[in-house]
PDB file of N, CA and C in Angstrom:
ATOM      1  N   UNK A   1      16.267  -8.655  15.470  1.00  0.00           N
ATOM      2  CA  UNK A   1      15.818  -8.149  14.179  1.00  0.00           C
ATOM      3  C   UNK A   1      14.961  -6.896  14.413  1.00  0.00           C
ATOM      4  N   UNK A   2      14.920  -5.915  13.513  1.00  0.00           N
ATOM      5  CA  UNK A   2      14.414  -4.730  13.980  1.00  0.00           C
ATOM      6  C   UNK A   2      13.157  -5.079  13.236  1.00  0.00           C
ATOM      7  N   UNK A   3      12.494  -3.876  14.130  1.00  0.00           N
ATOM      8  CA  UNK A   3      11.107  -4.042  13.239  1.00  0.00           C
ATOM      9  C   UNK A   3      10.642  -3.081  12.133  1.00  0.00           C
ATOM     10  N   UNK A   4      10.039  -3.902  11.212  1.00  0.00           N
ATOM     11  CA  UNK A   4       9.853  -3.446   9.875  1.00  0.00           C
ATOM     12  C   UNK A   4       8.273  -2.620   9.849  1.00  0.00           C
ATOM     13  N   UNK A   5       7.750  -2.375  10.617  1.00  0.00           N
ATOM     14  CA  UNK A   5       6.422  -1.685  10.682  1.00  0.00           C
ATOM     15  C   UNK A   5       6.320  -1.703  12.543  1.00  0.00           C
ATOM     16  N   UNK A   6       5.955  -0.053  12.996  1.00  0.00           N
ATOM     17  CA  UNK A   6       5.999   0.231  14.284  1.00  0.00           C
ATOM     18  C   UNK A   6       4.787   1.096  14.038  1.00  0.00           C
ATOM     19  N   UNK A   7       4.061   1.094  14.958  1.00  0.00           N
ATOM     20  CA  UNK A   7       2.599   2.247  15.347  1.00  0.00           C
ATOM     21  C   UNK A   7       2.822   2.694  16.142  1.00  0.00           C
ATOM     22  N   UNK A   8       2.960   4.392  16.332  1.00  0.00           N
ATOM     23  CA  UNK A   8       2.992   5.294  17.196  1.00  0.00           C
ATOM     24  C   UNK A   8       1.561   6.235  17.654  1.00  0.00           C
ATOM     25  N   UNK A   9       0.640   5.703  18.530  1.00  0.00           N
ATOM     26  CA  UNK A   9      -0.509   6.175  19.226  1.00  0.00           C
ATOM     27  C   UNK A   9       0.085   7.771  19.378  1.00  0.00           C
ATOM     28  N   UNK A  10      -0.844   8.515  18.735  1.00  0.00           N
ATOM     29  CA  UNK A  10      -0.706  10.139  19.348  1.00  0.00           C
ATOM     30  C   UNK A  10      -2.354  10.366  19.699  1.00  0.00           C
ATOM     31  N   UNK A  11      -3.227   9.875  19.562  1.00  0.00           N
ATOM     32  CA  UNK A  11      -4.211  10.358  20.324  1.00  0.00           C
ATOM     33  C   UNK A  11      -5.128   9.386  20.521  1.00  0.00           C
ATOM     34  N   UNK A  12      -6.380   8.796  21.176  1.00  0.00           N
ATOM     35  CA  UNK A  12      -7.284   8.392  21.075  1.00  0.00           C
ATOM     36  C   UNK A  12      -8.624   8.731  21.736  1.00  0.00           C
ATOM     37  N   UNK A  13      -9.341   8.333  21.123  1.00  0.00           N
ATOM     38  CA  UNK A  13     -11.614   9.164  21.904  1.00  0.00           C
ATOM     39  C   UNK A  13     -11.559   7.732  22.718  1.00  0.00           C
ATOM     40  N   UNK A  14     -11.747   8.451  24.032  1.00  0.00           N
ATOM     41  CA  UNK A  14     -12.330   7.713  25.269  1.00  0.00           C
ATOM     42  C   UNK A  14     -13.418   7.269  24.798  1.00  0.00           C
ATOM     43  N   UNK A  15     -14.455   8.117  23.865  1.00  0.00           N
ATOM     44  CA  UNK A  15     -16.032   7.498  23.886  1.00  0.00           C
ATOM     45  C   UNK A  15     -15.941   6.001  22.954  1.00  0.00           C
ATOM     46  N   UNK A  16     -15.320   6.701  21.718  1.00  0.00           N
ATOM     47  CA  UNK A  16     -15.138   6.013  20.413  1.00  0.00           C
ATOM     48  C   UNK A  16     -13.729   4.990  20.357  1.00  0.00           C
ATOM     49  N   UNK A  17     -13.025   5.241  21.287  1.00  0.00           N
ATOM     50  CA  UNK A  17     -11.658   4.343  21.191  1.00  0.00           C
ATOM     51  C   UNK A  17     -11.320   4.835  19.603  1.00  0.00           C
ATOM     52  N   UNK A  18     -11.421   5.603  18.934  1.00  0.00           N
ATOM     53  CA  UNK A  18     -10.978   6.093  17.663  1.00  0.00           C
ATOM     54  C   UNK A  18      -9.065   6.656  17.895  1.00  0.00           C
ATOM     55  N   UNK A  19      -8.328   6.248  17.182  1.00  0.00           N
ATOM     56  CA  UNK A  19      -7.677   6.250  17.011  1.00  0.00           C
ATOM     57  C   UNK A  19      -6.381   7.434  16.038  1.00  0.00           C
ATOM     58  N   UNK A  20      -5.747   8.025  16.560  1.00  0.00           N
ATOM     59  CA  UNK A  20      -4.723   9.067  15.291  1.00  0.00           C
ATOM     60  C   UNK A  20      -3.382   8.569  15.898  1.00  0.00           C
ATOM     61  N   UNK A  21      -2.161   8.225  14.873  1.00  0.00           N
ATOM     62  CA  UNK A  21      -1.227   8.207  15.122  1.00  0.00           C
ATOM     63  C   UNK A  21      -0.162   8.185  13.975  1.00  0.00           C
ATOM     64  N   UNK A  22       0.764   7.490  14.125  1.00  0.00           N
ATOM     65  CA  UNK A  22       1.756   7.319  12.750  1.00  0.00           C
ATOM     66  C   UNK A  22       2.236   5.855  12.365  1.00  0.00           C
ATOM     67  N   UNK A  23       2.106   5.110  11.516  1.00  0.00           N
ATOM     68  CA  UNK A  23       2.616   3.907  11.065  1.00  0.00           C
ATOM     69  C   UNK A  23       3.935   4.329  10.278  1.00  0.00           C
ATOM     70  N   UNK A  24       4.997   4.420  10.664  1.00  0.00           N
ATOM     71  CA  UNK A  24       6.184   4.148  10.210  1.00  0.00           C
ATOM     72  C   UNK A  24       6.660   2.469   9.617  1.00  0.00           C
ATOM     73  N   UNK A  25       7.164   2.737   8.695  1.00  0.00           N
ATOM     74  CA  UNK A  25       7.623   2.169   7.716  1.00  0.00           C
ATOM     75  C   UNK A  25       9.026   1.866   7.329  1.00  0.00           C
ATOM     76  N   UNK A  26       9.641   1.064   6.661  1.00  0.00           N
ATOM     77  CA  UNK A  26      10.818   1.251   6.073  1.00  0.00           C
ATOM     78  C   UNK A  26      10.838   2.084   4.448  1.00  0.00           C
ATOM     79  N   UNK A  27       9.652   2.467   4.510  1.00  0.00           N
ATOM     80  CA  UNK A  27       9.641   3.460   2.875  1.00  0.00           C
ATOM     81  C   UNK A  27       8.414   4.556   3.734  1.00  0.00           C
ATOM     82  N   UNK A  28       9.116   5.102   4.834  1.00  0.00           N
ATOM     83  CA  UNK A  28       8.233   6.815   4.968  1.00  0.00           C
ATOM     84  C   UNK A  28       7.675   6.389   6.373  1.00  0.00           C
ATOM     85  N   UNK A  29       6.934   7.503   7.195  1.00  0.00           N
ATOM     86  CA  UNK A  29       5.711   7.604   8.267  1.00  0.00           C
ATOM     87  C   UNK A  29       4.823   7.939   7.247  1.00  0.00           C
ATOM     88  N   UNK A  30       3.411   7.443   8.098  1.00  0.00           N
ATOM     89  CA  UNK A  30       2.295   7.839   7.251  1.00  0.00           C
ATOM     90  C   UNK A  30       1.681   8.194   8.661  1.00  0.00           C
ATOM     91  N   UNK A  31       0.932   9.006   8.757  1.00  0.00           N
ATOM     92  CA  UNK A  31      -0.268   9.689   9.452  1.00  0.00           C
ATOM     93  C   UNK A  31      -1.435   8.956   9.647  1.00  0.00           C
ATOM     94  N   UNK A  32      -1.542   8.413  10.594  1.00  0.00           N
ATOM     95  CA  UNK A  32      -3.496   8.093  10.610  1.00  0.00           C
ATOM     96  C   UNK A  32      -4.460   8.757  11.604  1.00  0.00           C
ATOM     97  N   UNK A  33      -5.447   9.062  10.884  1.00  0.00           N
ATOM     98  CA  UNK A  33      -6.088   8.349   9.575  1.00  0.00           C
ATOM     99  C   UNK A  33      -5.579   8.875   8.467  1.00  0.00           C
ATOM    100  N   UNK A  34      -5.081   7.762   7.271  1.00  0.00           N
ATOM    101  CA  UNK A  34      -4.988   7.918   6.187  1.00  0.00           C
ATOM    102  C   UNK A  34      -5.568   7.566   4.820  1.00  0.00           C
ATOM    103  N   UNK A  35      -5.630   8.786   3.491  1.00  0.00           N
ATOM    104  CA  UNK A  35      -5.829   8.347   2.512  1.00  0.00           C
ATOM    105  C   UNK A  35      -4.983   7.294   1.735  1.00  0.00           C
ATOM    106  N   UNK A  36      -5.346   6.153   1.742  1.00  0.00           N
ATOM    107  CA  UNK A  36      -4.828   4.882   0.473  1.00  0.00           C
ATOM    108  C   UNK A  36      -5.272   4.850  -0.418  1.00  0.00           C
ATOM    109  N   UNK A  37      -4.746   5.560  -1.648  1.00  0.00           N
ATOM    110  CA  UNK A  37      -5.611   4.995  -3.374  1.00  0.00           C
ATOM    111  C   UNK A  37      -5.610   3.308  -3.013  1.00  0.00           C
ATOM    112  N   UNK A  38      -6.149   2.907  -3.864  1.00  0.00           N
ATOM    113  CA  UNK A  38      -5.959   1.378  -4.676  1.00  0.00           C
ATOM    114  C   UNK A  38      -5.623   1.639  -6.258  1.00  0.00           C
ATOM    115  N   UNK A  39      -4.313   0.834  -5.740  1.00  0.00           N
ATOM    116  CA  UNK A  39      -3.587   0.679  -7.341  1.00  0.00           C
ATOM    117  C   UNK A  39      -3.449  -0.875  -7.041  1.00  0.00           C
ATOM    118  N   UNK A  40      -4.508  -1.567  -7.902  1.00  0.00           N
ATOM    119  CA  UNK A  40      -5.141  -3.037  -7.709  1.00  0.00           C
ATOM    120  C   UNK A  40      -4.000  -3.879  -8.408  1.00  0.00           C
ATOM    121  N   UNK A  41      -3.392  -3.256  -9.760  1.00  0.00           N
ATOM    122  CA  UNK A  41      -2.371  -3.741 -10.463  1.00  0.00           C
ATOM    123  C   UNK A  41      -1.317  -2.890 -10.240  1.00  0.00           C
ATOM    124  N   UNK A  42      -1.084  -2.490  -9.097  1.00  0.00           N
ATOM    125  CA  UNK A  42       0.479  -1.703  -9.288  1.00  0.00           C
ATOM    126  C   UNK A  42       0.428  -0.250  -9.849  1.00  0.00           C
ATOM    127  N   UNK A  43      -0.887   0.327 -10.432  1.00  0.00           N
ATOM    128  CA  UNK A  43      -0.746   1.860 -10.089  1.00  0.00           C
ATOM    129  C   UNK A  43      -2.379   2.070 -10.218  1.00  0.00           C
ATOM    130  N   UNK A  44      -2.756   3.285 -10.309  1.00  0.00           N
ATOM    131  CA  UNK A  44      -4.008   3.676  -9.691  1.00  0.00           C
ATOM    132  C   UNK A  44      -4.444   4.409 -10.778  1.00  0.00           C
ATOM    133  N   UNK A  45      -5.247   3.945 -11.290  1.00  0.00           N
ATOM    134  CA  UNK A  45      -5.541   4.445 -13.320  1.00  0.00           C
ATOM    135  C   UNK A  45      -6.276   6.321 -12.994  1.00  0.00           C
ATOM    136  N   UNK A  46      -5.582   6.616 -14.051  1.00  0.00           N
ATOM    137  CA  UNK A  46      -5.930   7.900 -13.874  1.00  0.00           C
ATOM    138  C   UNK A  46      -4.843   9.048 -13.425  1.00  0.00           C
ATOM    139  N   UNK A  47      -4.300   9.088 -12.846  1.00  0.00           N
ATOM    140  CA  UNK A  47      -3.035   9.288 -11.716  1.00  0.00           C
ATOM    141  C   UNK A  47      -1.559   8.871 -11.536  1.00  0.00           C
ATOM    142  N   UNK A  48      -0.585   9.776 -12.364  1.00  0.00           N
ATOM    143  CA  UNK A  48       0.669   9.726 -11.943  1.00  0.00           C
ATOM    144  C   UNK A  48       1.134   9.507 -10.871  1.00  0.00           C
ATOM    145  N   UNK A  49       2.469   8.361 -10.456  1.00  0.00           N
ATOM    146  CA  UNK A  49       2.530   8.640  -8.880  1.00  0.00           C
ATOM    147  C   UNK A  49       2.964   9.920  -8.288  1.00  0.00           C
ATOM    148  N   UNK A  50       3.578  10.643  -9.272  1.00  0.00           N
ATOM    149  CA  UNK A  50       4.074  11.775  -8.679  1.00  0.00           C
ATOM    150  C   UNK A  50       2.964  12.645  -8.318  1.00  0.00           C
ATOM    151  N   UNK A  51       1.514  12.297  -8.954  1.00  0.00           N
ATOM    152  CA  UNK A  51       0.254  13.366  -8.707  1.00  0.00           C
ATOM    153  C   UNK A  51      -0.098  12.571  -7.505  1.00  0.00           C
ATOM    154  N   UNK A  52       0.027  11.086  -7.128  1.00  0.00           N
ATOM    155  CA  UNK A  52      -0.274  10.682  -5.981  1.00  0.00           C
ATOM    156  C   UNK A  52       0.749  11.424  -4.571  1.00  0.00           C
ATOM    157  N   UNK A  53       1.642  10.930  -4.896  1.00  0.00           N
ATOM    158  CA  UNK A  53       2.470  11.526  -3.684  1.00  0.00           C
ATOM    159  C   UNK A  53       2.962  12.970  -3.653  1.00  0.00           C
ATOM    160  N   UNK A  54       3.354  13.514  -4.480  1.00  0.00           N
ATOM    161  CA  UNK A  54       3.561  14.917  -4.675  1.00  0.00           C
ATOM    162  C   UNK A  54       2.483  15.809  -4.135  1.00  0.00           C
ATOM    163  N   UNK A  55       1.643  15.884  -5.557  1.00  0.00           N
ATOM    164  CA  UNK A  55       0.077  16.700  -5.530  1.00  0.00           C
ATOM    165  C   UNK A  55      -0.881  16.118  -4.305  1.00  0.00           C
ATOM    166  N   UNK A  56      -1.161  15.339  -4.033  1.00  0.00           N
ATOM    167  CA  UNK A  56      -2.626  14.520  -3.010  1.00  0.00           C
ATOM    168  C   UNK A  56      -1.749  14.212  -1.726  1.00  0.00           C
ATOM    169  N   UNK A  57      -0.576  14.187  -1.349  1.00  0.00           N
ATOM    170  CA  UNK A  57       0.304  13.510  -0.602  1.00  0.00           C
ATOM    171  C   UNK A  57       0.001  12.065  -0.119  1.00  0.00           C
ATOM    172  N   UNK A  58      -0.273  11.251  -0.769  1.00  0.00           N
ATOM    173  CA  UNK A  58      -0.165   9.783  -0.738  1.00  0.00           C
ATOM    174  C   UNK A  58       0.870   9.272  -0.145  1.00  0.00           C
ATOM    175  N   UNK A  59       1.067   8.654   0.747  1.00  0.00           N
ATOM    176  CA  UNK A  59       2.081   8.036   1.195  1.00  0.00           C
ATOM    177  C   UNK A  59       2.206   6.786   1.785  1.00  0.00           C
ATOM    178  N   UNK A  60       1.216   6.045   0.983  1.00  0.00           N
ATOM    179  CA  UNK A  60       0.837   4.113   1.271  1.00  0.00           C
ATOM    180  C   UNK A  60       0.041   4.290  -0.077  1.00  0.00           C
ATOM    181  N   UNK A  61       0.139   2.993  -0.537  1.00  0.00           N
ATOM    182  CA  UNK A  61      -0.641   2.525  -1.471  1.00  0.00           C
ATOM    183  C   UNK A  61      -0.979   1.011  -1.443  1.00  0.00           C
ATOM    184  N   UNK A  62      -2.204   0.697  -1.801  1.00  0.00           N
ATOM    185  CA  UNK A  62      -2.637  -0.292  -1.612  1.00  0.00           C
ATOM    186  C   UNK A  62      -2.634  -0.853  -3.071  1.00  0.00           C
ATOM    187  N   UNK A  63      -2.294  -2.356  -2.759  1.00  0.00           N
ATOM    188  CA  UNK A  63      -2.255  -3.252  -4.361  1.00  0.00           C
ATOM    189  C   UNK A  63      -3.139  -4.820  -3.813  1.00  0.00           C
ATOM    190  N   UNK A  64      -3.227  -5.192  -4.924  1.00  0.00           N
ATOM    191  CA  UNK A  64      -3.712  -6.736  -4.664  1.00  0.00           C
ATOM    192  C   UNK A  64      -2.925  -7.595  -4.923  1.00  0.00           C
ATOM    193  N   UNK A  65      -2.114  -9.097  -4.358  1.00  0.00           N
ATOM    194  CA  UNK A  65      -1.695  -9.574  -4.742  1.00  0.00           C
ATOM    195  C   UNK A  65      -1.710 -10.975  -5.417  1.00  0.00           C
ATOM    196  N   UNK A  66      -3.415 -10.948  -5.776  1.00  0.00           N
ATOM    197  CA  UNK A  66      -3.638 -12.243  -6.219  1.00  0.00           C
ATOM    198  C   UNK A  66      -3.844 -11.680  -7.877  1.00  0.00           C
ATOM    199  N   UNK A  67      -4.242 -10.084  -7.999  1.00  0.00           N
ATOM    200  CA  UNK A  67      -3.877  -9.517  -9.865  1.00  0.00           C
ATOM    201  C   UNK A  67      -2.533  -9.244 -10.094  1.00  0.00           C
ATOM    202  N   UNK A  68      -1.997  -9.225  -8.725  1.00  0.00           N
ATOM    203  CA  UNK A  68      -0.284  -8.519  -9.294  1.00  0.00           C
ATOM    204  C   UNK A  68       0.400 -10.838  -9.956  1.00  0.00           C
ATOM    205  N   UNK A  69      -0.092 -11.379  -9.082  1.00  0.00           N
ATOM    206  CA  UNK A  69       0.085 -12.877  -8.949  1.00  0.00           C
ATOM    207  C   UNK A  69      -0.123 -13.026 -10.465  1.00  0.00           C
ATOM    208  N   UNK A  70      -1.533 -13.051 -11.260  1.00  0.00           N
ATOM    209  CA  UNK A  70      -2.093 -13.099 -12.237  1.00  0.00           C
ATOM    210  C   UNK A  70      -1.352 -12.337 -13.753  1.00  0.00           C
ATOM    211  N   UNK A  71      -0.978 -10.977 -13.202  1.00  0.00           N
ATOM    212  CA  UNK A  71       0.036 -10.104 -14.485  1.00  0.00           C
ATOM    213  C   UNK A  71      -0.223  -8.733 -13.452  1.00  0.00           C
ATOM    214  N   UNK A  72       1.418  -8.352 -13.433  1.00  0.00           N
ATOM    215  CA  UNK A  72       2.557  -9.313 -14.518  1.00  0.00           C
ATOM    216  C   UNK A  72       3.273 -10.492 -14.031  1.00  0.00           C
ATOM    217  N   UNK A  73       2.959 -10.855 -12.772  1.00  0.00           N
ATOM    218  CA  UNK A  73       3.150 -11.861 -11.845  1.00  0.00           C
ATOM    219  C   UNK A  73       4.819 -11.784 -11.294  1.00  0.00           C
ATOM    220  N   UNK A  74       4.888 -12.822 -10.502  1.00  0.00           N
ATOM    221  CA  UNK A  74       5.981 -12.344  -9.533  1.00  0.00           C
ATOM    222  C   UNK A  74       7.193 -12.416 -10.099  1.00  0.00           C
ATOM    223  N   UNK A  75       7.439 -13.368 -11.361  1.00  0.00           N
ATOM    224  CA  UNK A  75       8.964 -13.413 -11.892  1.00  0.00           C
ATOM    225  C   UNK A  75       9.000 -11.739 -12.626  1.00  0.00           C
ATOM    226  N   UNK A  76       8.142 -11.431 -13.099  1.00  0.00           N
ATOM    227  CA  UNK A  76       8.666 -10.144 -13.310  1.00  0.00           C
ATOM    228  C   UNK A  76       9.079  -8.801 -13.069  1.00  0.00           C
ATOM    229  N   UNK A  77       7.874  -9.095 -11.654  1.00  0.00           N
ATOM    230  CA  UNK A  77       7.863  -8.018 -10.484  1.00  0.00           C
ATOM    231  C   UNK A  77       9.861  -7.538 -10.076  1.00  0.00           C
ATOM    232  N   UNK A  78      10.350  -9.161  -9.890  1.00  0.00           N
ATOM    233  CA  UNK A  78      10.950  -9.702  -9.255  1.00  0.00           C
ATOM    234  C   UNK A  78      12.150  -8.924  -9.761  1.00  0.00           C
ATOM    235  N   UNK A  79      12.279  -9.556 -11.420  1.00  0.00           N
ATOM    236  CA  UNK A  79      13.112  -9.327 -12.439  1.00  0.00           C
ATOM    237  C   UNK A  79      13.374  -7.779 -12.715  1.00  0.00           C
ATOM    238  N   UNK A  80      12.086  -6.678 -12.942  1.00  0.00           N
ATOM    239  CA  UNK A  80      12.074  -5.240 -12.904  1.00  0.00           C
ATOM    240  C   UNK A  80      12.755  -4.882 -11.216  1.00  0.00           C
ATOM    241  N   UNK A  81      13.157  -5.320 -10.512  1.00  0.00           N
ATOM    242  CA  UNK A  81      14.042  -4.958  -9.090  1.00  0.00           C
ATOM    243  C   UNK A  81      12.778  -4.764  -7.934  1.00  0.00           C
ATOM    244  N   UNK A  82      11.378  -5.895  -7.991  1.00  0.00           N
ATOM    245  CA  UNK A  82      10.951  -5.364  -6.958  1.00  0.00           C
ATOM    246  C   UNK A  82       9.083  -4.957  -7.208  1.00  0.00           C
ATOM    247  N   UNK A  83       8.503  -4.734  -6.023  1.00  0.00           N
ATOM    248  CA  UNK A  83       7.099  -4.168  -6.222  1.00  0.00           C
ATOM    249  C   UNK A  83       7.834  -2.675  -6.375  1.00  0.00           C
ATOM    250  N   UNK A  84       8.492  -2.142  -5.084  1.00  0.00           N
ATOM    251  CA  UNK A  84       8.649  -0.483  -5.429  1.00  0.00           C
ATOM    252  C   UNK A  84       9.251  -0.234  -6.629  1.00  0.00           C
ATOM    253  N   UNK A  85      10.028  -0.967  -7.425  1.00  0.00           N
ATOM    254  CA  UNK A  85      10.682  -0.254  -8.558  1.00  0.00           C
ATOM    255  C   UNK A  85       9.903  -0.502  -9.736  1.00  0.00           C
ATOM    256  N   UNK A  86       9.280  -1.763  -9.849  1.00  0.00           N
ATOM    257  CA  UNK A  86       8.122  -1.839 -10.766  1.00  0.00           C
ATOM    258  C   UNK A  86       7.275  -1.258 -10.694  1.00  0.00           C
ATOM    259  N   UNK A  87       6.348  -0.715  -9.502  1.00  0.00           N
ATOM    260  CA  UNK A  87       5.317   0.257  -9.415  1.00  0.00           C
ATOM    261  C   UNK A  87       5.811   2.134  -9.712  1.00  0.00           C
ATOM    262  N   UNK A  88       7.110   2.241  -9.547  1.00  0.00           N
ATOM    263  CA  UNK A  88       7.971   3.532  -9.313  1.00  0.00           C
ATOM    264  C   UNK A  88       6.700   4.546  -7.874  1.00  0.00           C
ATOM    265  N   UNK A  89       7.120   3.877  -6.663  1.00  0.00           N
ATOM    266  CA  UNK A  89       6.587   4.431  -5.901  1.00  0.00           C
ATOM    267  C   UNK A  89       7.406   3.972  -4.591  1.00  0.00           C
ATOM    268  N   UNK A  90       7.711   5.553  -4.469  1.00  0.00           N
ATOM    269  CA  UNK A  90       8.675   5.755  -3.048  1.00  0.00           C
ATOM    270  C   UNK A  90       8.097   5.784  -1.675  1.00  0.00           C
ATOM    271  N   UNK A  91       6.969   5.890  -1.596  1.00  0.00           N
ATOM    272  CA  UNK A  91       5.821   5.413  -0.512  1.00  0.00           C
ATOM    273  C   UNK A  91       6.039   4.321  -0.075  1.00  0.00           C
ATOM    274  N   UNK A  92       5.204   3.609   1.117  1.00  0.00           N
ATOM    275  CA  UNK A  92       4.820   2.420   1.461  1.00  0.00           C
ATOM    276  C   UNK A  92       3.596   1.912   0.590  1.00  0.00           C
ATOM    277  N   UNK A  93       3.898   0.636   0.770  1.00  0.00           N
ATOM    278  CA  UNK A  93       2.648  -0.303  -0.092  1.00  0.00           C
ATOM    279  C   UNK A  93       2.252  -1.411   0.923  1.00  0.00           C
ATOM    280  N   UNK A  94       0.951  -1.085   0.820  1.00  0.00           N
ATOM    281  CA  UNK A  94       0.409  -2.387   1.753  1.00  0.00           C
ATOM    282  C   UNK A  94      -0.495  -3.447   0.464  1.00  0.00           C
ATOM    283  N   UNK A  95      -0.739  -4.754   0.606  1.00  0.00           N
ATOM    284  CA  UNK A  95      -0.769  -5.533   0.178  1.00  0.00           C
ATOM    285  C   UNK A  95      -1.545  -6.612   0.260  1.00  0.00           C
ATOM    286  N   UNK A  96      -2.811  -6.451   0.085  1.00  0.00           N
ATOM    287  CA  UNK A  96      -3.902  -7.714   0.775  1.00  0.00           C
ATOM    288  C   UNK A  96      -3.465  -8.724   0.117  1.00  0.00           C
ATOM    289  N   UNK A  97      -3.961  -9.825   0.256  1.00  0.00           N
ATOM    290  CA  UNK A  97      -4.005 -11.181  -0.137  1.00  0.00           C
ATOM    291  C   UNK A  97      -4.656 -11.589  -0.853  1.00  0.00           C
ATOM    292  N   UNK A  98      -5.437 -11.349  -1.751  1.00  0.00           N
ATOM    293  CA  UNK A  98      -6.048 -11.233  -2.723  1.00  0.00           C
ATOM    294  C   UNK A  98      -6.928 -12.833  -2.594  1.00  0.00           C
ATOM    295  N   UNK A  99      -7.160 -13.535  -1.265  1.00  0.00           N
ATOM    296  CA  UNK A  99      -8.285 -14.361  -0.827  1.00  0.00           C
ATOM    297  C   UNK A  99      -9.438 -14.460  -1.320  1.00  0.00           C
ATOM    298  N   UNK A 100     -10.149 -13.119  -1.484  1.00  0.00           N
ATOM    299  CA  UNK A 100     -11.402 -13.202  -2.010  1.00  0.00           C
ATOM    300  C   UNK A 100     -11.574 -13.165  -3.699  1.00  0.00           C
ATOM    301  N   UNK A 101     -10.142 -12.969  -4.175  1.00  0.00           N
ATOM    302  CA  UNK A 101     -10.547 -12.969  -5.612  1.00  0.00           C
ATOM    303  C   UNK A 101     -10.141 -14.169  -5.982  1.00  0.00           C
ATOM    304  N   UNK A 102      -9.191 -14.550  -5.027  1.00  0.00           N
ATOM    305  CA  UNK A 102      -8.844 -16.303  -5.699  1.00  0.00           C
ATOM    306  C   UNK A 102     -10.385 -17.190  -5.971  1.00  0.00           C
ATOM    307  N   UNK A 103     -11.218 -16.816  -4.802  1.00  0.00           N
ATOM    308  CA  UNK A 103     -12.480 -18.045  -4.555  1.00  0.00           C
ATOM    309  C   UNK A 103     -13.742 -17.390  -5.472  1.00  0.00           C
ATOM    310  N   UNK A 104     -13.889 -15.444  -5.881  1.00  0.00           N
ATOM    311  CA  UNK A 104     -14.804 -15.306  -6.200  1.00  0.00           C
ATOM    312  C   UNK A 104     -14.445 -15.130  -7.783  1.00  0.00           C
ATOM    313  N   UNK A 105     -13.325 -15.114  -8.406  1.00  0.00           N
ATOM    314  CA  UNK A 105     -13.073 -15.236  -9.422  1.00  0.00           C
ATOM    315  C   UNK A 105     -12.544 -16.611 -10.473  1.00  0.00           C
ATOM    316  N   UNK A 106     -12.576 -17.558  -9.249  1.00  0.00           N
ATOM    317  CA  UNK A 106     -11.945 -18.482 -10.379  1.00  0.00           C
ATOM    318  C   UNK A 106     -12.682 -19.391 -11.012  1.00  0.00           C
ATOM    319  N   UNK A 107     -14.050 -18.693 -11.400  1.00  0.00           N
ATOM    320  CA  UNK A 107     -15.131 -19.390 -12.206  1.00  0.00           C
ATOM    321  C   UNK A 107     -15.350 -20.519 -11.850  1.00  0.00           C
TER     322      UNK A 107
END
């Protein structure tokens, strides 16, 4: 099975062990270090994706998946063809687990 996320090291600080390279993807390379908006529900208020990726060059976006869980939740995600086609973003999306909002939100 091939792999679906590969890291390519192009540089690192002997002092700092700091890190630059490329996270390739099956939706793009991205450069690191990189800028990630948070689009918590699937887009990033304020901001067209095309002003994300076009204009700012965005090319990962970060979502949560315990608000995407919550609405519009996964049968619909599912049903619209998907996170990328429901979000309309040709980028990569990374995806926390939304752990801390399950325990600090559920009153």
């Amino acid at each position: 099975m091939p792999r679906q996320v590969e890291f390519e090291l192009q540089a690192e600080c002997p002092v700092t062990r700091a890190r630059a390279g490329w996270l390739h993807t099956a939706h793009g390379s991205i450069a690191t270090p990189a800028f990630m908006p948070v689009g918590t529900q699937a887009t990033v208020k304020g901001l067209s994706q095309r002003d994300l990726y076009e204009d700012l060059g965005a090319r990962i976006i970060l979502g949560n998946t315990y608000h995407l869980y919550l609405r519009p939740g996964a049968e619909t995600i599912q049903k619209l063809g998907g996170l990328h086609r429901f979000m309309a973003w040709p980028g990569a999306i990374l995806t926390d687990s939304g752990g801390f909002q399950v325990f600090s939100l559920s009153g």
